[in-house]
N, C-alpha and C. Protein backbone atom coordinates (compact mmCIF):
# COMPACT_ATOMS: atom_id res chain seq x y z
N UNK A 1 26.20 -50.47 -12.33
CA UNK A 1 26.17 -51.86 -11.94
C UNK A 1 25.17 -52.61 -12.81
N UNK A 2 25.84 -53.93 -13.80
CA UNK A 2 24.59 -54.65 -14.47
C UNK A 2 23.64 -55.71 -13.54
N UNK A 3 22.59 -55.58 -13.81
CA UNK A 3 21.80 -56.38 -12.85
C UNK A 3 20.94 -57.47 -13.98
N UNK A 4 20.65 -58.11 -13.89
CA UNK A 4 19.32 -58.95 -14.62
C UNK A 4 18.24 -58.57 -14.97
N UNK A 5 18.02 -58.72 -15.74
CA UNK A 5 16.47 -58.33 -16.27
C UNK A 5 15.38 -58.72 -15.63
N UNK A 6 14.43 -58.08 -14.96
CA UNK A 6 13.31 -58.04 -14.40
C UNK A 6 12.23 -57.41 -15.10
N UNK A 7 10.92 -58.18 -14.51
CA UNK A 7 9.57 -58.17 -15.44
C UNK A 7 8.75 -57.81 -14.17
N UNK A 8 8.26 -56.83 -13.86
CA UNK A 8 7.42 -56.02 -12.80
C UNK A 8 6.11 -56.90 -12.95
N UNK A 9 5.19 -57.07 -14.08
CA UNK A 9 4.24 -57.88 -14.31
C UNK A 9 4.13 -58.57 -15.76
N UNK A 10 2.89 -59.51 -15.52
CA UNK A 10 2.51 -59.61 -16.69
C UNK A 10 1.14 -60.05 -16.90
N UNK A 11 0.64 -59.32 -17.69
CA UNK A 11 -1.25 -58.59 -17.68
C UNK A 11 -1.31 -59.78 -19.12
N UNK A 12 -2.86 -60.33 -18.49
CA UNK A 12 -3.78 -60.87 -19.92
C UNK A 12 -5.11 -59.85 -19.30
N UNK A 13 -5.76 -59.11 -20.50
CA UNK A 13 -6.64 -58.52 -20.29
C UNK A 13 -8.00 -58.77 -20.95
N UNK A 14 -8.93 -58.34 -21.21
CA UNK A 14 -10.04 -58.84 -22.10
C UNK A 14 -10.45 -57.16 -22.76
N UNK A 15 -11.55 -57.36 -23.41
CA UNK A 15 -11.41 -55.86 -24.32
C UNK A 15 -11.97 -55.12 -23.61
N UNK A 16 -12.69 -55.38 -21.97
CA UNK A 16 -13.30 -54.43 -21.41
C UNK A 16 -12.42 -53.93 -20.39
N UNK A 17 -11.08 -54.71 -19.97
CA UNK A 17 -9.81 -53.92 -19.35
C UNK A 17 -9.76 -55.13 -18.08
N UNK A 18 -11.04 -55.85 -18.03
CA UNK A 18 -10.88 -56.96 -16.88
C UNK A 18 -9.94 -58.54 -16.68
N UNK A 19 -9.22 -58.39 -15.68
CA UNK A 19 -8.72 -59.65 -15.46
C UNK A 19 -9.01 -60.97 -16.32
N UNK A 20 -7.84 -61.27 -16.84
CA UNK A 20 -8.52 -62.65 -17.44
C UNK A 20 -7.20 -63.79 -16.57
N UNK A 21 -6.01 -63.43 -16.75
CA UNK A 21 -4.99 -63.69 -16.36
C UNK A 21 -3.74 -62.77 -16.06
N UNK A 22 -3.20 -62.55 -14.58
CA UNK A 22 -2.16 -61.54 -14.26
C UNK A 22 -1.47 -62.42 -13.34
N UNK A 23 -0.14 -61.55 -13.14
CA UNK A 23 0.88 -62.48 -12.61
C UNK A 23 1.70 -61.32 -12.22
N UNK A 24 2.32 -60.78 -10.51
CA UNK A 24 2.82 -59.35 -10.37
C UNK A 24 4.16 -59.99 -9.36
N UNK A 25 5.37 -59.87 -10.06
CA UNK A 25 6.58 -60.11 -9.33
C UNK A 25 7.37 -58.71 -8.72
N UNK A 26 6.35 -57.58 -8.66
CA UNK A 26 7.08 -56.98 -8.18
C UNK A 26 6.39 -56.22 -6.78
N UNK A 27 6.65 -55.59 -5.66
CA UNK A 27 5.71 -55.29 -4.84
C UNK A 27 5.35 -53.33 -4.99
N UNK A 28 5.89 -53.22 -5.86
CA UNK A 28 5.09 -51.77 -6.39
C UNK A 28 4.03 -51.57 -6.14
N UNK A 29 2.98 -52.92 -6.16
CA UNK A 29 1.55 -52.83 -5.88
C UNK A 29 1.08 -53.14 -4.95
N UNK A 30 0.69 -53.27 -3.62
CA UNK A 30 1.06 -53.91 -2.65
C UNK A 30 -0.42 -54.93 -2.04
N UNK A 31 -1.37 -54.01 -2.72
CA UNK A 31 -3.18 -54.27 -2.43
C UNK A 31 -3.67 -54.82 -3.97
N UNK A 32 -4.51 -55.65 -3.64
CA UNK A 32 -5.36 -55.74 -4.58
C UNK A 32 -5.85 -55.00 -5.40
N UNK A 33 -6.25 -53.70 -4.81
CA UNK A 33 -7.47 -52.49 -5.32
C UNK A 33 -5.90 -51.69 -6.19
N UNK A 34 -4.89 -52.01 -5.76
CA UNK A 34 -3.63 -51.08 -6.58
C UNK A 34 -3.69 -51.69 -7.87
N UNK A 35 -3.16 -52.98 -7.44
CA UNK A 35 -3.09 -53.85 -8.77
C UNK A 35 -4.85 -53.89 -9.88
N UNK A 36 -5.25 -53.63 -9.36
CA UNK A 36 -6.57 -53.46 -10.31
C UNK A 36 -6.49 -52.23 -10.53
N UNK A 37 -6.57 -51.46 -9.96
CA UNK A 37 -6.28 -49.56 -10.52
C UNK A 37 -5.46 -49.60 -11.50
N UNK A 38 -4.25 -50.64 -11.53
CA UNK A 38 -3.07 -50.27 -12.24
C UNK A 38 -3.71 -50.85 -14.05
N UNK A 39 -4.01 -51.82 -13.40
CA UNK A 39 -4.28 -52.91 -14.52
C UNK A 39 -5.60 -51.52 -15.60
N UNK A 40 -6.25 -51.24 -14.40
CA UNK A 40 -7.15 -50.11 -15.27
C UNK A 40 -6.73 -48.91 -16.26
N UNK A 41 -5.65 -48.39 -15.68
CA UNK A 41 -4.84 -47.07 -16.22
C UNK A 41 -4.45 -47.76 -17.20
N UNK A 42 -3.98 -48.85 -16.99
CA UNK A 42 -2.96 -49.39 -18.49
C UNK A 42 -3.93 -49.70 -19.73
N UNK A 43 -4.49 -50.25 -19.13
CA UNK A 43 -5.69 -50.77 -20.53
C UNK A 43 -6.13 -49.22 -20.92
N UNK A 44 -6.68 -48.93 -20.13
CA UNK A 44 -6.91 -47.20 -20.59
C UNK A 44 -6.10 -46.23 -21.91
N UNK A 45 -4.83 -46.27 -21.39
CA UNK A 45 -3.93 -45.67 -21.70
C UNK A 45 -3.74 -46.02 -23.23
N UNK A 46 -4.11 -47.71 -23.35
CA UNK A 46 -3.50 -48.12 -24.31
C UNK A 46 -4.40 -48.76 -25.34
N UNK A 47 -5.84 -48.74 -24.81
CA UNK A 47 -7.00 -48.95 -25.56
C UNK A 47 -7.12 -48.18 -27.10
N UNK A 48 -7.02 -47.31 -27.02
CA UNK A 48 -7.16 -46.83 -28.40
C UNK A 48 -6.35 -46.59 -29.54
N UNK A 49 -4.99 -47.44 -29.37
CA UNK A 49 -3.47 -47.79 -30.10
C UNK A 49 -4.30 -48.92 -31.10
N UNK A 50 -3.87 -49.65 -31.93
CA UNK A 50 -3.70 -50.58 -32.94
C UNK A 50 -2.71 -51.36 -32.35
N UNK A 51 -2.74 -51.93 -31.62
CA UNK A 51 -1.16 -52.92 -31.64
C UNK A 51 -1.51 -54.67 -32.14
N UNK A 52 -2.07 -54.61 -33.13
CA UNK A 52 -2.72 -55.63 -33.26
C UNK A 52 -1.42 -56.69 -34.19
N UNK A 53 -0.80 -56.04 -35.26
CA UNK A 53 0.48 -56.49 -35.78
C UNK A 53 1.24 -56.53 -35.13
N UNK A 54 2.21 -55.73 -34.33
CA UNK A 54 3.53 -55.29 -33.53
C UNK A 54 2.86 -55.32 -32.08
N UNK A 55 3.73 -55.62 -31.44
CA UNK A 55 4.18 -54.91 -30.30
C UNK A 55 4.06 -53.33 -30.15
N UNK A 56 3.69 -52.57 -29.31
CA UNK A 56 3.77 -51.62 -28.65
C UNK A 56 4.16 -51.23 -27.52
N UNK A 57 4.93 -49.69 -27.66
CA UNK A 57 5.73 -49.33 -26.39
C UNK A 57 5.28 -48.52 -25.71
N UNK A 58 4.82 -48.26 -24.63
CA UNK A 58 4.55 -47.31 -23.65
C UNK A 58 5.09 -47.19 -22.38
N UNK A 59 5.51 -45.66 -21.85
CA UNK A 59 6.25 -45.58 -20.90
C UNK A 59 4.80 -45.03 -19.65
N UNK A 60 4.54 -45.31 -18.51
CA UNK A 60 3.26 -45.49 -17.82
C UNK A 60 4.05 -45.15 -16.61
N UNK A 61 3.77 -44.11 -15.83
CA UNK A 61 4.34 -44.64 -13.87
C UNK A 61 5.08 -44.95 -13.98
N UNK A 62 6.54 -44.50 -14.53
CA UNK A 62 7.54 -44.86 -14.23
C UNK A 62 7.98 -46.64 -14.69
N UNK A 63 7.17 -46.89 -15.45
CA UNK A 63 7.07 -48.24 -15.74
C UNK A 63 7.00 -48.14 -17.41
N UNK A 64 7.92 -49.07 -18.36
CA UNK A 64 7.71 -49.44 -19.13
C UNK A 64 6.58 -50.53 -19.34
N UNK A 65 5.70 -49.90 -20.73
CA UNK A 65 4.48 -51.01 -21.23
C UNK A 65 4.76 -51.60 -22.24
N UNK A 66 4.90 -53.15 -22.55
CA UNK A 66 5.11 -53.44 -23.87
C UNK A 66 3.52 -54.29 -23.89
N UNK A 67 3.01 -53.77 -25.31
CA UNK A 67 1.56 -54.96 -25.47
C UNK A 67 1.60 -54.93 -27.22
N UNK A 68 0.81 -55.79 -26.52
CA UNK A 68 -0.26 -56.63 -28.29
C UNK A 68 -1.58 -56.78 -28.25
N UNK A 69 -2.71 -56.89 -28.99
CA UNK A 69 -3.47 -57.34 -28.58
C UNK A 69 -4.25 -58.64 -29.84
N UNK A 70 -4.99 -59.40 -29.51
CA UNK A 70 -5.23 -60.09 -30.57
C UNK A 70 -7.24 -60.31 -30.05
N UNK A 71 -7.70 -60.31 -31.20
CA UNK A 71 -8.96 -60.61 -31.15
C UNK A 71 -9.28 -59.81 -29.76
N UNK A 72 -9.89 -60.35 -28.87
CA UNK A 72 -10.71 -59.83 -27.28
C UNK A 72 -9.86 -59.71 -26.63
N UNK A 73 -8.40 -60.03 -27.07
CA UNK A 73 -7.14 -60.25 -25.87
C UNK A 73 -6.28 -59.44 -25.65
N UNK A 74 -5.50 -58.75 -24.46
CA UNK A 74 -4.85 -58.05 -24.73
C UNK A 74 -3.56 -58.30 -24.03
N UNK A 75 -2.84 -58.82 -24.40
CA UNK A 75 -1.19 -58.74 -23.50
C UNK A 75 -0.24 -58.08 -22.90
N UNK A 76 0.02 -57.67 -22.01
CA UNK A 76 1.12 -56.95 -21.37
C UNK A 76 2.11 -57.15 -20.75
N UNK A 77 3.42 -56.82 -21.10
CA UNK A 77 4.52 -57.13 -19.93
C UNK A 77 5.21 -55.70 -19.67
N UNK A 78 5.58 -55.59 -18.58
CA UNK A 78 6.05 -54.77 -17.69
C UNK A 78 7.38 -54.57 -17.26
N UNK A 79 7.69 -53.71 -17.24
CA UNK A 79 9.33 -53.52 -16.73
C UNK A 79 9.57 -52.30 -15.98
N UNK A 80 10.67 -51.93 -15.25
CA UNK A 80 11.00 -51.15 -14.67
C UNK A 80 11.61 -49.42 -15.70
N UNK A 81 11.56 -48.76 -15.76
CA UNK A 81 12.20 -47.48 -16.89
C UNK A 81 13.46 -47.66 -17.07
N UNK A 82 14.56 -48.41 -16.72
CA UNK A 82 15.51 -48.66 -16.95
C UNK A 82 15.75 -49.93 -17.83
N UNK A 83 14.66 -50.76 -17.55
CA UNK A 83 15.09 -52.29 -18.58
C UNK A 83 15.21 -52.13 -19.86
N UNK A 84 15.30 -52.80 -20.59
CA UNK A 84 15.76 -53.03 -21.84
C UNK A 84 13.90 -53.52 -22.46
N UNK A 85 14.25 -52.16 -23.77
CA UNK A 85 12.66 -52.77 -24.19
C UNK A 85 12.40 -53.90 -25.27
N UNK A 86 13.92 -54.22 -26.26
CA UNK A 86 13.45 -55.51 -26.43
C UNK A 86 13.47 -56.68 -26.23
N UNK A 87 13.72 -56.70 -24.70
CA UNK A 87 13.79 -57.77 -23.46
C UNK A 87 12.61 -58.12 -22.93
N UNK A 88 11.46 -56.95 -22.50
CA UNK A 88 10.23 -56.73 -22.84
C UNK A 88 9.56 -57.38 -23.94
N UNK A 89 9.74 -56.84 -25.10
CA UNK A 89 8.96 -57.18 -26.20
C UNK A 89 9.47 -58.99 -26.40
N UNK A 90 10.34 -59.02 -26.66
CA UNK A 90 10.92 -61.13 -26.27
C UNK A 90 10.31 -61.67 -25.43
N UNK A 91 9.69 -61.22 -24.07
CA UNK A 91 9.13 -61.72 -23.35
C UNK A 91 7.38 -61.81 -23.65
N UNK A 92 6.85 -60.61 -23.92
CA UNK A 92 5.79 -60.52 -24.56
C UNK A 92 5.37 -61.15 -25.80
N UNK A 93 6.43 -61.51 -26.79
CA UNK A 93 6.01 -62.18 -28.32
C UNK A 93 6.37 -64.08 -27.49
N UNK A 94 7.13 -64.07 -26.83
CA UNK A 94 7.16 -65.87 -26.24
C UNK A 94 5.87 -65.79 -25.25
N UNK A 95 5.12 -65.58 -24.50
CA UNK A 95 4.01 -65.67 -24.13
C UNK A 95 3.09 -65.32 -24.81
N UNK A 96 2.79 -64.44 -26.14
CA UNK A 96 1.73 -64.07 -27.16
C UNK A 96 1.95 -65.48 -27.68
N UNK A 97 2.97 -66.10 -28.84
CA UNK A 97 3.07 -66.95 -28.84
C UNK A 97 3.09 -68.25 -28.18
N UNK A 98 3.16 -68.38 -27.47
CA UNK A 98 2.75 -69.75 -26.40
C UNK A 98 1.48 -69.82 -26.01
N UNK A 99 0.29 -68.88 -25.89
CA UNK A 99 -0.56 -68.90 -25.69
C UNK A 99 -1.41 -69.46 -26.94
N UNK A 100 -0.53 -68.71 -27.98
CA UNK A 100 -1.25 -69.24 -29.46
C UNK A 100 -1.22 -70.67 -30.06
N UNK A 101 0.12 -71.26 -29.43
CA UNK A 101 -0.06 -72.58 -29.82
C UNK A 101 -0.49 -73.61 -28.54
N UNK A 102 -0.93 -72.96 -27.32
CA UNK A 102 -1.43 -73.65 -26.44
C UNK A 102 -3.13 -73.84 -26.49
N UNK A 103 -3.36 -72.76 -27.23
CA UNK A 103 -4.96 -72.61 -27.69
C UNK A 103 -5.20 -73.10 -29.05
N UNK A 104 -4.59 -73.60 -29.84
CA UNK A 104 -3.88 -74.08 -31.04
C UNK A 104 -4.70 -72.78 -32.27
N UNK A 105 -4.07 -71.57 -31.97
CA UNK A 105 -4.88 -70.62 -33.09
C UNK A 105 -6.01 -70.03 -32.44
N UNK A 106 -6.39 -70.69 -32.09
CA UNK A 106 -7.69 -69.99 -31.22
C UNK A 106 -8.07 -68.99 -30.29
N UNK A 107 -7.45 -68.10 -29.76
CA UNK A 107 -6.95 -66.77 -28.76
C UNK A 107 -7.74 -65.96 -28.87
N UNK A 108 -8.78 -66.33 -28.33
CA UNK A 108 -9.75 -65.80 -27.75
C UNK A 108 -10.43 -65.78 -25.80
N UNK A 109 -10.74 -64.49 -26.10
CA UNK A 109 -11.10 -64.48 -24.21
C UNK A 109 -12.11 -66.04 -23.75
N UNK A 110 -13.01 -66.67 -24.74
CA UNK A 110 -13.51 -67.86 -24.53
C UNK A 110 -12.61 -68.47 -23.81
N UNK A 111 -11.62 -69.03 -25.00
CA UNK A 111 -11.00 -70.15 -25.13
C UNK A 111 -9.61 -70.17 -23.82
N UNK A 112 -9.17 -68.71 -23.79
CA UNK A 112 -8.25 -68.54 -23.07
C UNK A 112 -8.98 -68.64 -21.29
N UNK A 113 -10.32 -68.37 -21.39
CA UNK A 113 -10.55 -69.11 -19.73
C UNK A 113 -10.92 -70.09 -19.82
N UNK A 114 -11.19 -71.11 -20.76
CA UNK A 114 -11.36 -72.43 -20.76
C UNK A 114 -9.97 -73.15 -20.44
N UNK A 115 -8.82 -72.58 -20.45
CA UNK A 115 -7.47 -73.24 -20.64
C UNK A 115 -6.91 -72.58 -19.73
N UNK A 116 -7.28 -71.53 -19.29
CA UNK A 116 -6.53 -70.84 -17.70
C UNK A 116 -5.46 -71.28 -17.07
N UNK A 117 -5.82 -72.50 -16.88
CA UNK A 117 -4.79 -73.36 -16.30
C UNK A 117 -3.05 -73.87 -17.14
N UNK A 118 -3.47 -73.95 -18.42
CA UNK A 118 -2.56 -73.68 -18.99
C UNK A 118 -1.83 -72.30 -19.35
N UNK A 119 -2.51 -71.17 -19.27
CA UNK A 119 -1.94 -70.32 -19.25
C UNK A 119 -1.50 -69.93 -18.15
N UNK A 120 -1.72 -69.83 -17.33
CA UNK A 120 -1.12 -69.63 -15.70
C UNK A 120 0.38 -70.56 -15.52
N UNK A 121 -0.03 -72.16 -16.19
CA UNK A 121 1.70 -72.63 -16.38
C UNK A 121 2.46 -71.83 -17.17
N UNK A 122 1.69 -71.38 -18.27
CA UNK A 122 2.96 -70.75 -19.57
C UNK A 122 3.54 -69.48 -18.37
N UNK A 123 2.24 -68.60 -17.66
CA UNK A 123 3.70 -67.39 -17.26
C UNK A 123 4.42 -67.99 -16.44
N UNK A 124 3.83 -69.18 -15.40
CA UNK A 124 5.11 -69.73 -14.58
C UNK A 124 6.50 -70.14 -15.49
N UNK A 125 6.36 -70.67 -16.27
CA UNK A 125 7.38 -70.94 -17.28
C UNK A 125 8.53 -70.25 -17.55
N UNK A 126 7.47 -68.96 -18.09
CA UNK A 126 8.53 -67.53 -18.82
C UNK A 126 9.31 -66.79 -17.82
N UNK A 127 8.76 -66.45 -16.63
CA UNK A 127 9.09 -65.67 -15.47
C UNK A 127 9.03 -66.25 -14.18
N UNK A 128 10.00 -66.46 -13.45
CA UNK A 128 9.82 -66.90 -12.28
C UNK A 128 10.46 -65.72 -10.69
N UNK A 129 9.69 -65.38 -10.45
CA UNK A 129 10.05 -64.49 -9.14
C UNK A 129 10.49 -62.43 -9.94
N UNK A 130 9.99 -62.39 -10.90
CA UNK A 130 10.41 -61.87 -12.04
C UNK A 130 12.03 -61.42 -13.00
N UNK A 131 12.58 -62.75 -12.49
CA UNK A 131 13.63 -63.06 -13.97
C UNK A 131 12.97 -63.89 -14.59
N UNK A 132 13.44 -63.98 -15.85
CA UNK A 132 13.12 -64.09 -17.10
C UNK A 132 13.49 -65.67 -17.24
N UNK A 133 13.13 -66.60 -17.60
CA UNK A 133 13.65 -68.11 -17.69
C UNK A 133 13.35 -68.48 -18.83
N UNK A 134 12.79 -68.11 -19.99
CA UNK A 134 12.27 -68.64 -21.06
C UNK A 134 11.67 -67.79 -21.97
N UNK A 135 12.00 -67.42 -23.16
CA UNK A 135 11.04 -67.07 -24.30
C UNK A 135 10.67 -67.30 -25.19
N UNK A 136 11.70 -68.54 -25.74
CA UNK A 136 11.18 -69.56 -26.94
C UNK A 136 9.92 -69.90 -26.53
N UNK A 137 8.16 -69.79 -27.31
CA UNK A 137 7.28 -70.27 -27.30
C UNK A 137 7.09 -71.83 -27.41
N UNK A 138 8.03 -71.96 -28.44
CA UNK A 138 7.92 -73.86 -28.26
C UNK A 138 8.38 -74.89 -27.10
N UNK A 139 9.68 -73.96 -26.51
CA UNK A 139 10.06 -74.66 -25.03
C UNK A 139 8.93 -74.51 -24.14
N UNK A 140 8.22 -73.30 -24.15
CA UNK A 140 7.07 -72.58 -23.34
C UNK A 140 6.29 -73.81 -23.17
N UNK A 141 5.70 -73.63 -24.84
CA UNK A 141 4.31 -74.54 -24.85
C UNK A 141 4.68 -76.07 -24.70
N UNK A 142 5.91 -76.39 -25.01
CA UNK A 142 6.35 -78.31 -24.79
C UNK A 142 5.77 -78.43 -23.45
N UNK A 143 6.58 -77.46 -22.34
CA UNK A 143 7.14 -77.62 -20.87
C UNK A 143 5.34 -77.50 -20.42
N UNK A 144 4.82 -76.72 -20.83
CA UNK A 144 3.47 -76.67 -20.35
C UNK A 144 2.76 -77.99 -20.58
N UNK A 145 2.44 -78.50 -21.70
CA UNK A 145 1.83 -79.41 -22.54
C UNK A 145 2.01 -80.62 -21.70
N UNK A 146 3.70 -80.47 -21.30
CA UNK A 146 4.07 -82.05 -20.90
C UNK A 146 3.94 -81.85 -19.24
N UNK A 147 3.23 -80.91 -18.64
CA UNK A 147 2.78 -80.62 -17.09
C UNK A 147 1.15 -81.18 -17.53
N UNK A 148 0.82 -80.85 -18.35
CA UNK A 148 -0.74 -80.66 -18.27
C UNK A 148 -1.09 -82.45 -18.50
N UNK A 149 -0.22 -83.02 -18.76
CA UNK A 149 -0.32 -84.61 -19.70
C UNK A 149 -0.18 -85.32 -18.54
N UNK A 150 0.95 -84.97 -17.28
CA UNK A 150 1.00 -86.14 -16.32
C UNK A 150 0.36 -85.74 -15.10
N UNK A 151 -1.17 -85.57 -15.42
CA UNK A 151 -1.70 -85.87 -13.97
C UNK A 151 -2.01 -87.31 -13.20
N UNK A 152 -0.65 -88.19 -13.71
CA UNK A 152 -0.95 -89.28 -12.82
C UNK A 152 -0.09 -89.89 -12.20
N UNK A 153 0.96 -88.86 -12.33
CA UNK A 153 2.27 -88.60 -11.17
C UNK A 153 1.96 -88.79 -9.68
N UNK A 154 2.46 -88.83 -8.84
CA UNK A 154 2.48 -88.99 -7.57
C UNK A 154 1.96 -88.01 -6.91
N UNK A 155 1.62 -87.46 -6.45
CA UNK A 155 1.28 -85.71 -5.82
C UNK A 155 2.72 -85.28 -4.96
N UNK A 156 3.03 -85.96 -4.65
CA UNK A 156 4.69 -85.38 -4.19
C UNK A 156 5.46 -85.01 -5.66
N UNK A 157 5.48 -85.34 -7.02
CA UNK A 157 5.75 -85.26 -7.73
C UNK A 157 5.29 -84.12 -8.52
N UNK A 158 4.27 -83.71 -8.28
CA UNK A 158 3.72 -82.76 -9.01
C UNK A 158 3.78 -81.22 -8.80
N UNK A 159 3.85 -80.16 -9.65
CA UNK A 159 3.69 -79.36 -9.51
C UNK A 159 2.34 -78.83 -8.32
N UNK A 160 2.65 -77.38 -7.98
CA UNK A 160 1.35 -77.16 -7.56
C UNK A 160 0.14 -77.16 -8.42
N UNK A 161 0.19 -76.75 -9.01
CA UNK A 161 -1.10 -76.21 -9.82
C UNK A 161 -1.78 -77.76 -10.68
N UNK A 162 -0.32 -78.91 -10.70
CA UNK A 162 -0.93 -80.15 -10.82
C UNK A 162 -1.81 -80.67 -9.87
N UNK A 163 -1.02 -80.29 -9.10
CA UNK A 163 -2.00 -80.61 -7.43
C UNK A 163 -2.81 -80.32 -7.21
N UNK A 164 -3.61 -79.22 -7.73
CA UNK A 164 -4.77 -78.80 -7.56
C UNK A 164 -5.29 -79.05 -8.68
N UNK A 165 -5.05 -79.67 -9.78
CA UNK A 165 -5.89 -80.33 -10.84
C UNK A 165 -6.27 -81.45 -10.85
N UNK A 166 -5.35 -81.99 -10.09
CA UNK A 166 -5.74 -83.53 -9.57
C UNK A 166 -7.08 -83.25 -8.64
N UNK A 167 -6.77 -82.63 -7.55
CA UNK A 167 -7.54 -82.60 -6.34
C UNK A 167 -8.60 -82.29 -7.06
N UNK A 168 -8.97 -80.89 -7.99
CA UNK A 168 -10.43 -80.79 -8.51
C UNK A 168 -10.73 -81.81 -8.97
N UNK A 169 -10.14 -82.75 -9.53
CA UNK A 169 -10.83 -83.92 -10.22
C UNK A 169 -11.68 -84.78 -9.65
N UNK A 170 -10.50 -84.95 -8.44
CA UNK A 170 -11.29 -86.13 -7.36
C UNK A 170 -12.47 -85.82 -6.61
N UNK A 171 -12.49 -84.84 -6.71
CA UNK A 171 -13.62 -83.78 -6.09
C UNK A 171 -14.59 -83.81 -6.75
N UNK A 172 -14.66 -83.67 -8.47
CA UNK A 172 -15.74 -83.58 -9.17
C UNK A 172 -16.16 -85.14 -9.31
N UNK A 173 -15.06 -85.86 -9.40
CA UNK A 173 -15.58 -87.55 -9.27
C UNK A 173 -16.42 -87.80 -8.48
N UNK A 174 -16.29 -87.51 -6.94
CA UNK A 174 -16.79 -87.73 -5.61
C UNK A 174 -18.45 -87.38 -5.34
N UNK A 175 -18.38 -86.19 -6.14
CA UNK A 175 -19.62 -85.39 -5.86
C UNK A 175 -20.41 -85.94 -6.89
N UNK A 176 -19.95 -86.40 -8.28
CA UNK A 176 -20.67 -86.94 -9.38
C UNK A 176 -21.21 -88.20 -8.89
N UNK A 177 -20.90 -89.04 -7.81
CA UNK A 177 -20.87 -90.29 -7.70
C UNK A 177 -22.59 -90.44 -6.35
């Protein structure tokens, strides 16, 4: 039976294996302390590879690993042992890329929690509920770019995560005042 392509997770890591940005559509993990165990084994596993040019493949728990890493950063997307790995790797090079032109070149663990917020739109973008909606980086980074530009939409209008960019604002206004 063909089914759709599904993305179990998708890991931003830093070079010491810690959270910078993750996103888990699948319930394999069910606790916090899993999903951080997991996130640990993987970086582990895959720390001492080169994947600094290519993509890399690793099969982990029954789970396909596809990563990259660039400068302090390290990328991961996830799949089930049956998916398709360069469905994986498409998904992984449109979020490597989207991140790169959302940071404009700059992809670094700095810069990438200074912009969090934009990266947290890019995986909403690529993956939603974990199918796949997007891997062109330039649709990625437009669709992001042009979320991040109208915070002066309506709040019924807005995304969540607009909604809570607005709200911090008014908040930091309030308290500045």
């Amino acid at each position: 039976m063909e089914s759709c392509p599904s993305i179990k997770n998708i890991l931003l890591l830093d070079s010491e294996g810690k959270r910078v940005a993750v996103k888990y559509y699948s319930e394999d993990w069910p606790t916090n302390s899993a999903k951080e165990s997991f996130e640990k084994a993987v970086f582990t596993k895959t720390q001492k590879t080169n994947a600094r040019t290519e993509a890399e493949i690793a099969m982990f728990e029954n789970t396909i690993v596809v990563y990259k890493f660039v400068q302090d950063l390290h990328f991961f997307v996830t799949g089930g042992d049956n998916e398709n790995e360069l469905i994986l790797s498409t998904v992984l090079q449109g979020f490597f890329d989207a991140v790169g032109i959302l940071l404009r070149g700059n992809v670094d663990k700095k810069e990438a929690l200074e912009n969090l917020d934009l990266i947290l739109l890019c995986l909403d973008e690529i993956v939603d509920g974990g199918i796949v909606l997007e891997t062109d980086s330039n649709v990625i980074a437009s669709k992001v770019a042009s979320h991040s530009i109208d915070a002066g939409a309506p709040l019924s209008e807005q995304t969540i995560s607009q909604a809570l960019a607005t709200a911090r604002e008014h908040l930091a206004r309030s308290l500045l005042k």
